[in-house]
Protein backbone atom coordinates (compact mmCIF):
# COMPACT_ATOMS: atom_id res chain seq x y z
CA UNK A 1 93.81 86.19 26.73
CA UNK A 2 90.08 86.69 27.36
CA UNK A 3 88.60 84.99 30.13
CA UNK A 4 86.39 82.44 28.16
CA UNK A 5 89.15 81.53 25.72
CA UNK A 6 90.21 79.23 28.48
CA UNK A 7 88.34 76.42 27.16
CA UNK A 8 85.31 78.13 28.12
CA UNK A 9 86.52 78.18 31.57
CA UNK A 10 85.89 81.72 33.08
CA UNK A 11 89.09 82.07 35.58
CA UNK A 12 91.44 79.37 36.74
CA UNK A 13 89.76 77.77 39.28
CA UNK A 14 86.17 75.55 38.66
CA UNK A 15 83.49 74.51 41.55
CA UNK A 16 83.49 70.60 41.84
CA UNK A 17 80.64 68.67 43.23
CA UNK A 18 81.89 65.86 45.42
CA UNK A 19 80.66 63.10 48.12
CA UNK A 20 82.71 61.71 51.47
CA UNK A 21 84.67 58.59 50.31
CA UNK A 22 86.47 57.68 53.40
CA UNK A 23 86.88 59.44 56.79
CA UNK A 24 90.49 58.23 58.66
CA UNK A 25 91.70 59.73 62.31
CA UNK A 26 95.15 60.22 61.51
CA UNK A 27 95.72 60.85 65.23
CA UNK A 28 93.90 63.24 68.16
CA UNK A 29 94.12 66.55 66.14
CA UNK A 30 93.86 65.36 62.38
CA UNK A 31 90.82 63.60 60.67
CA UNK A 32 91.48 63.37 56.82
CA UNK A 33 89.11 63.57 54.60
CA UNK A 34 88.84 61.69 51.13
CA UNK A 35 86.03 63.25 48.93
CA UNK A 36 85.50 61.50 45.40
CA UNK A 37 83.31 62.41 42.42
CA UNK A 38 83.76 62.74 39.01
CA UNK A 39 83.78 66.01 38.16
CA UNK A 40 87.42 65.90 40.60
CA UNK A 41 89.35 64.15 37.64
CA UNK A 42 89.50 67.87 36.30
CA UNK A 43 90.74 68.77 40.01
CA UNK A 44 94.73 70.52 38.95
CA UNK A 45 97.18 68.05 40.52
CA UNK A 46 99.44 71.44 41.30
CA UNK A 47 100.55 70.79 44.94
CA UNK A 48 102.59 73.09 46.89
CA UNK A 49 100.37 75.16 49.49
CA UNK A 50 97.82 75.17 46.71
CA UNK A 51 94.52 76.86 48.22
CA UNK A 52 91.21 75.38 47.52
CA UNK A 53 87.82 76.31 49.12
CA UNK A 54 85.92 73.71 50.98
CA UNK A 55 81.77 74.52 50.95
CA UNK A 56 80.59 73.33 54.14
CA UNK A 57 77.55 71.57 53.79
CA UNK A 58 73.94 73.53 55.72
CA UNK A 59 72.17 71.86 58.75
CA UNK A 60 70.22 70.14 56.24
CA UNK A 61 73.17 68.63 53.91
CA UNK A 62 72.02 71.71 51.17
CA UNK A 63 73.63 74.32 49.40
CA UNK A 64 72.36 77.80 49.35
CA UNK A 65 71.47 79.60 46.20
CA UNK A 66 74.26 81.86 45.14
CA UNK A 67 75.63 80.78 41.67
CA UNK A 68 78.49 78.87 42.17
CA UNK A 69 76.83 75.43 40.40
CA UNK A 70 76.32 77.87 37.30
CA UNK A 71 78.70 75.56 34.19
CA UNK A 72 81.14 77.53 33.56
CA UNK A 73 81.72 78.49 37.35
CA UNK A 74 81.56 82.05 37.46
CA UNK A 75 84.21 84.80 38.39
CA UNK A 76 84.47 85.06 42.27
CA UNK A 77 83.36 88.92 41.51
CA UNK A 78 80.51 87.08 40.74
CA UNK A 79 79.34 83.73 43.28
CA UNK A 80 81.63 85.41 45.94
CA UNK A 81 79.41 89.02 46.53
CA UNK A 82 76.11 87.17 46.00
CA UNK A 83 77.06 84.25 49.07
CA UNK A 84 78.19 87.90 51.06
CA UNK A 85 74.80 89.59 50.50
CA UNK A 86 72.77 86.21 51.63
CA UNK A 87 72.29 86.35 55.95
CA UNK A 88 74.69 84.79 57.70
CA UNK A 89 72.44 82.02 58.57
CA UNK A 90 71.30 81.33 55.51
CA UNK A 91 74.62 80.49 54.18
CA UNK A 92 77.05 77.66 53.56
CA UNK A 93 80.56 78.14 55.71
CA UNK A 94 83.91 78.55 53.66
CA UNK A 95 87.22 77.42 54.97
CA UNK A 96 90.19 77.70 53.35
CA UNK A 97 92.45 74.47 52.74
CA UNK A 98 94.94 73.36 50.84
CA UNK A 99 94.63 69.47 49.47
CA UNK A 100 97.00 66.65 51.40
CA UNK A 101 97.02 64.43 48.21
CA UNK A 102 95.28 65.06 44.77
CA UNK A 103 94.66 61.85 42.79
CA UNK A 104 92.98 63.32 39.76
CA UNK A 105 92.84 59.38 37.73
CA UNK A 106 90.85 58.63 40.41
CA UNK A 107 88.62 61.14 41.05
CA UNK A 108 89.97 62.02 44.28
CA UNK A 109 91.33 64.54 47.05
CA UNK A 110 92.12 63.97 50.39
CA UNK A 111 91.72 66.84 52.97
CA UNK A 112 93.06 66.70 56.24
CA UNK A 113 91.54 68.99 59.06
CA UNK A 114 92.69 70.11 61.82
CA UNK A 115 90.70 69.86 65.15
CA UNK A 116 90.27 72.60 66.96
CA UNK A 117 89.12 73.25 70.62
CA UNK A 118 86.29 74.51 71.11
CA UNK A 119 85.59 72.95 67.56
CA UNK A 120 85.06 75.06 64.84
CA UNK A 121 82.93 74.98 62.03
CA UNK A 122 85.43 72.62 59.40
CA UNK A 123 86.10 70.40 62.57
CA UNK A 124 82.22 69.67 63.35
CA UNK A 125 82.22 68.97 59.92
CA UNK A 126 84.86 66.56 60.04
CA UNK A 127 83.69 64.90 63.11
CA UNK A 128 80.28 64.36 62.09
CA UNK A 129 80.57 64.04 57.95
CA UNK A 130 79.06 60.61 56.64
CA UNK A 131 80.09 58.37 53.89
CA UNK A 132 78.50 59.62 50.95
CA UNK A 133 77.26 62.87 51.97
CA UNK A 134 77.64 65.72 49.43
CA UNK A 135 80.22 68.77 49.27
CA UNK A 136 80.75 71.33 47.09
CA UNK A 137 84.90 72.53 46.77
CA UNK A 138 86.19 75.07 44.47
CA UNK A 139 89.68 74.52 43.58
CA UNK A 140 92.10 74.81 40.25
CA UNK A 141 90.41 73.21 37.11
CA UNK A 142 92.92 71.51 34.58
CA UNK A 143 91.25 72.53 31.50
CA UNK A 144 91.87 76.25 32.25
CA UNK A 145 95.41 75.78 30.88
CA UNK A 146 96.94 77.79 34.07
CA UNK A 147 100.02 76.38 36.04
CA UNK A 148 100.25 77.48 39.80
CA UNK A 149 97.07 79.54 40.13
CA UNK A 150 96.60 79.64 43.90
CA UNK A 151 100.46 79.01 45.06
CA UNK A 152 102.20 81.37 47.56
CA UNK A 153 105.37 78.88 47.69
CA UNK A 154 107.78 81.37 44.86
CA UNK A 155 111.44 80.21 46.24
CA UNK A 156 112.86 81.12 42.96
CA UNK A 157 116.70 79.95 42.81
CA UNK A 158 117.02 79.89 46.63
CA UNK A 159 119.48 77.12 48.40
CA UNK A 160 118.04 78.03 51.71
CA UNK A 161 114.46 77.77 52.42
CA UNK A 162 112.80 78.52 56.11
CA UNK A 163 109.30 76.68 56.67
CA UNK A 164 107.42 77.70 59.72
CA UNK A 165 103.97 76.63 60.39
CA UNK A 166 101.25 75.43 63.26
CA UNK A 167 98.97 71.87 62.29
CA UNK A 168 97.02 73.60 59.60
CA UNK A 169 99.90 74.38 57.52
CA UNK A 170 101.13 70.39 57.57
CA UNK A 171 99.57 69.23 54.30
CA UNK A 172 101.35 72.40 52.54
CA UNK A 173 104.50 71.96 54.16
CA UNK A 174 104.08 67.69 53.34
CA UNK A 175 103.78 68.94 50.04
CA UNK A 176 106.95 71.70 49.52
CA UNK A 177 109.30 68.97 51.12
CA UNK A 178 107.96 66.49 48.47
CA UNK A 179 108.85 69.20 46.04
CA UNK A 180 112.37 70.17 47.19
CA UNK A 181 115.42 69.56 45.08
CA UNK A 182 118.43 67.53 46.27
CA UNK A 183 120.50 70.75 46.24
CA UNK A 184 117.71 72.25 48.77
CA UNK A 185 118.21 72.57 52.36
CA UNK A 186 115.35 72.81 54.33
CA UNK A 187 114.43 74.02 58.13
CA UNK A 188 111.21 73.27 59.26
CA UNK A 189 109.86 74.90 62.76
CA UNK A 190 106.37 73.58 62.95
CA UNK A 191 103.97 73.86 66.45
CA UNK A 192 101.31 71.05 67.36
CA UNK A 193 99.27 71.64 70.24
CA UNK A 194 100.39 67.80 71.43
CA UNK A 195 103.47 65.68 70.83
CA UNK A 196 100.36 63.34 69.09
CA UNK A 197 99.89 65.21 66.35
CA UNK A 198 103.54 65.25 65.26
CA UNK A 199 103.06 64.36 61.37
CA UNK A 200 106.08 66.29 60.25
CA UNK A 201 108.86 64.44 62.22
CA UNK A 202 109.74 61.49 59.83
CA UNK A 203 110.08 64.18 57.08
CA UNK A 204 113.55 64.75 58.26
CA UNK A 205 116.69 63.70 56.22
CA UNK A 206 120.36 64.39 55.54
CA UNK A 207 118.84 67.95 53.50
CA UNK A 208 115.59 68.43 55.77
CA UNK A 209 115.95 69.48 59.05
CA UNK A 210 112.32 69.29 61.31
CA UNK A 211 112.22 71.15 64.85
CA UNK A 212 108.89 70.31 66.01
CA UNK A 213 107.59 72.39 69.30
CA UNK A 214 104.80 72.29 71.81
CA UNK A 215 102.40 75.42 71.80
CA UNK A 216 102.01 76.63 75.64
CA UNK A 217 98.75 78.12 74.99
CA UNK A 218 99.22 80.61 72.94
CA UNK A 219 98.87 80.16 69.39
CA UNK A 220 102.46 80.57 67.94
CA UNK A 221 104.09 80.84 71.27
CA UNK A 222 105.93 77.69 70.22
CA UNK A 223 106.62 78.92 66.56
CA UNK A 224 107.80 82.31 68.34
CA UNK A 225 110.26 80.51 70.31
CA UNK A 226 111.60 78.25 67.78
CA UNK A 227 112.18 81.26 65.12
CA UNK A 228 114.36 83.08 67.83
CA UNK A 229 116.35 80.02 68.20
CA UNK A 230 117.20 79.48 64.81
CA UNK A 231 117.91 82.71 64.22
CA UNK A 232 120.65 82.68 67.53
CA UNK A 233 122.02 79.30 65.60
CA UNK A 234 121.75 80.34 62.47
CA UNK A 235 123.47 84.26 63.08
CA UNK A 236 127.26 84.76 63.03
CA UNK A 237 128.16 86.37 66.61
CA UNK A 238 130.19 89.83 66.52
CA UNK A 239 131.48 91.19 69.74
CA UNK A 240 128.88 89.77 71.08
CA UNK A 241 125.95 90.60 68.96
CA UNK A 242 123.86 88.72 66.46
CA UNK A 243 124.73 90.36 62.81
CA UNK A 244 121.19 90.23 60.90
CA UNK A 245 122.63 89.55 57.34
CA UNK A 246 124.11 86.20 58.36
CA UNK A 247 120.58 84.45 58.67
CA UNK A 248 119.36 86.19 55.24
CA UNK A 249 122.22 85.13 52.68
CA UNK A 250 120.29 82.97 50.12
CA UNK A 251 117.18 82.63 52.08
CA UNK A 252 113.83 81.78 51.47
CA UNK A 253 111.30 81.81 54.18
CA UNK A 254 107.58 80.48 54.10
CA UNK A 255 104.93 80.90 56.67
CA UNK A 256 101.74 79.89 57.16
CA UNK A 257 98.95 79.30 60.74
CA UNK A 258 97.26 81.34 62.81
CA UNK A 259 96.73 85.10 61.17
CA UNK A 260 98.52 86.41 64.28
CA UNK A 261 101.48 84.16 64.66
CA UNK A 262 102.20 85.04 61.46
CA UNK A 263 102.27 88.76 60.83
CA UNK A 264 104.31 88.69 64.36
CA UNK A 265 106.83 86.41 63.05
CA UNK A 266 107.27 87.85 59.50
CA UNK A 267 107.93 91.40 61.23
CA UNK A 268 110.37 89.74 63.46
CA UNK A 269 112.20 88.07 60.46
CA UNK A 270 112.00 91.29 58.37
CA UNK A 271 112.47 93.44 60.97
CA UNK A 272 114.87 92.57 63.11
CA UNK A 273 116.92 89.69 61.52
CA UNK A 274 116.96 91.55 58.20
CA UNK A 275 115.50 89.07 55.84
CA UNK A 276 114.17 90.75 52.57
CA UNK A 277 110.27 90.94 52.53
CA UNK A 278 110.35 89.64 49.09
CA UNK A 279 111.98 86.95 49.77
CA UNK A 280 108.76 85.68 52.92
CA UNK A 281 105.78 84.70 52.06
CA UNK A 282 103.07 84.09 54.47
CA UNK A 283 100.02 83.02 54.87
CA UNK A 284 96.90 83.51 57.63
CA UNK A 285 95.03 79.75 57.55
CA UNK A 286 92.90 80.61 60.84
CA UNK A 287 92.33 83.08 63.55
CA UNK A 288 92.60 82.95 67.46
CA UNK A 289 89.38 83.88 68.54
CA UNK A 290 86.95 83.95 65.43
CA UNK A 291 87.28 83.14 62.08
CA UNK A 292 89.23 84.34 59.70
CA UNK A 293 87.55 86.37 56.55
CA UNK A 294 86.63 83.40 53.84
């Protein structure tokens, strides 16, 4: 199929023009974000970790010049090289999210962001955004006629899934849990950098298990810590020693945070516990120390 026999849509995802609806503090570390607009009741309802593009607004509220209003939205081969070739300062910010609730019959997505300290770009954002103001998102278009564009959750026919994630990855995992079937067991190891920020907790059920840890400091130090002892739980003990196999029967394991955290803990799943690389996927929603590529 050509790429304009998508009901003249170009690729699968469409650039959406949108305003600040509401603004809610969810608690110390989360402000979510409602944005509204027309052109949103196109907006995919897909869910999952489904990864959209937020368009962070200039100093002065405007967009810089680099295609991506153009109707169809272009190819990101396109919009993408000519926002790269503008100076740094003369561009808008991209961040990476994925959507907390999609309400396409109303013309609406809610986006919750995480707070970082020292703030980042996203989180000045959220702090300061005002009702009505105008953003610019990029995120699956309905009319395209393609399912899933933009998901990295592929459990396939897996009994077993393993969900690890910091704050960022809370709307994603919110989602996948929504998602689960009955027959699904779920373990959820999820880090908040205070016991405040908990949003995962009152997910738990008799098929959804949630071990929620403090991070001491270091980004993923709690995740790190919370893998290992799952994996001592979870591993058969033979004269003594953890056999690898037992924790990878029927597996599937998703993870998504800091860029780090994650490479470190897929390698230690892979690695040493023995759990098929096809069968992890992960995901790098920030970095420790300076952002992560848009």
């Amino acid at each position: 199929m050509s790429h304009l026999e998508n009901n003249g849509r170009p690729w699968a995802y469409s650039a959406f023009r949108a305003r600040v609806s509401r603004r809610r503090v969810l608690s110390p570390g989360f402000v979510r974000m409602t944005l509204a607009g027309p052109d949103l009741r196109n907006f995919a309802p897909w869910g999952l970790d489904q990864r959209i593009k937020l368009v962070l607004p200039m100093a002065d509220g405007s967009l810089a010049d680099f295609g991506l209003l153009a109707d169809p939205t272009p190819h990101p081969s396109d919009w993408y090289a000519r926002w790269r070739a503008l100076p740094e300062g003369d561009r808008n910010v991209l961040r990476t999210y994925t959507p907390a609730a999609i309400r396409p019959e109303a013309g609406e997505i809610d986006v919750d962001v995480v707070i970082h300290e020292p703030p980042g770009p996203a989180s000045r954002w959220a702090l300061g955004a005002r009702i009505g103001e105008e953003i610019v998102l990029t995120g699956p278009d309905i009319r395209a006629g393609v399912t899933g564009y933009g998901i990295a959750w592929q459990p396939g026919d897996a009994r077993r899934v393993l969900i690890v994630g910091d704050e960022t990855a809370f709307p994603a995992i919110r989602n996948i849990l929504d998602a689960l079937g009955e027959d699904v067991r779920a373990h959820v190891l999820a880090e908040v950098g205070g016991t405040e920020d908990d949003l995962l907790s009152s997910r738990r059920s008799d098929s959804v298990t949630v071990d929620v840890r403090r991070r001491n400091g270091i980004p993923g130090s709690g995740l790190d810590d919370a893998v290992r002892d799952w994996a001592a739980a979870a591993s058969e003990t033979t004269s003594g020693e953890q056999e690898p196999t037992a924790v990878a029967d029927d597996l599937y394991v998703w993870i998504a945070g800091e860029a780090g955290s994650v490479t470190r803990i897929r390698r230690h799943l892979a690695d040493d516990l023995g759990v098929p690389k096809e069968r992890i996927s992960f995901l790098g929603y920030w970095r420790h120390g300076g952002p992560l590529t848009s």
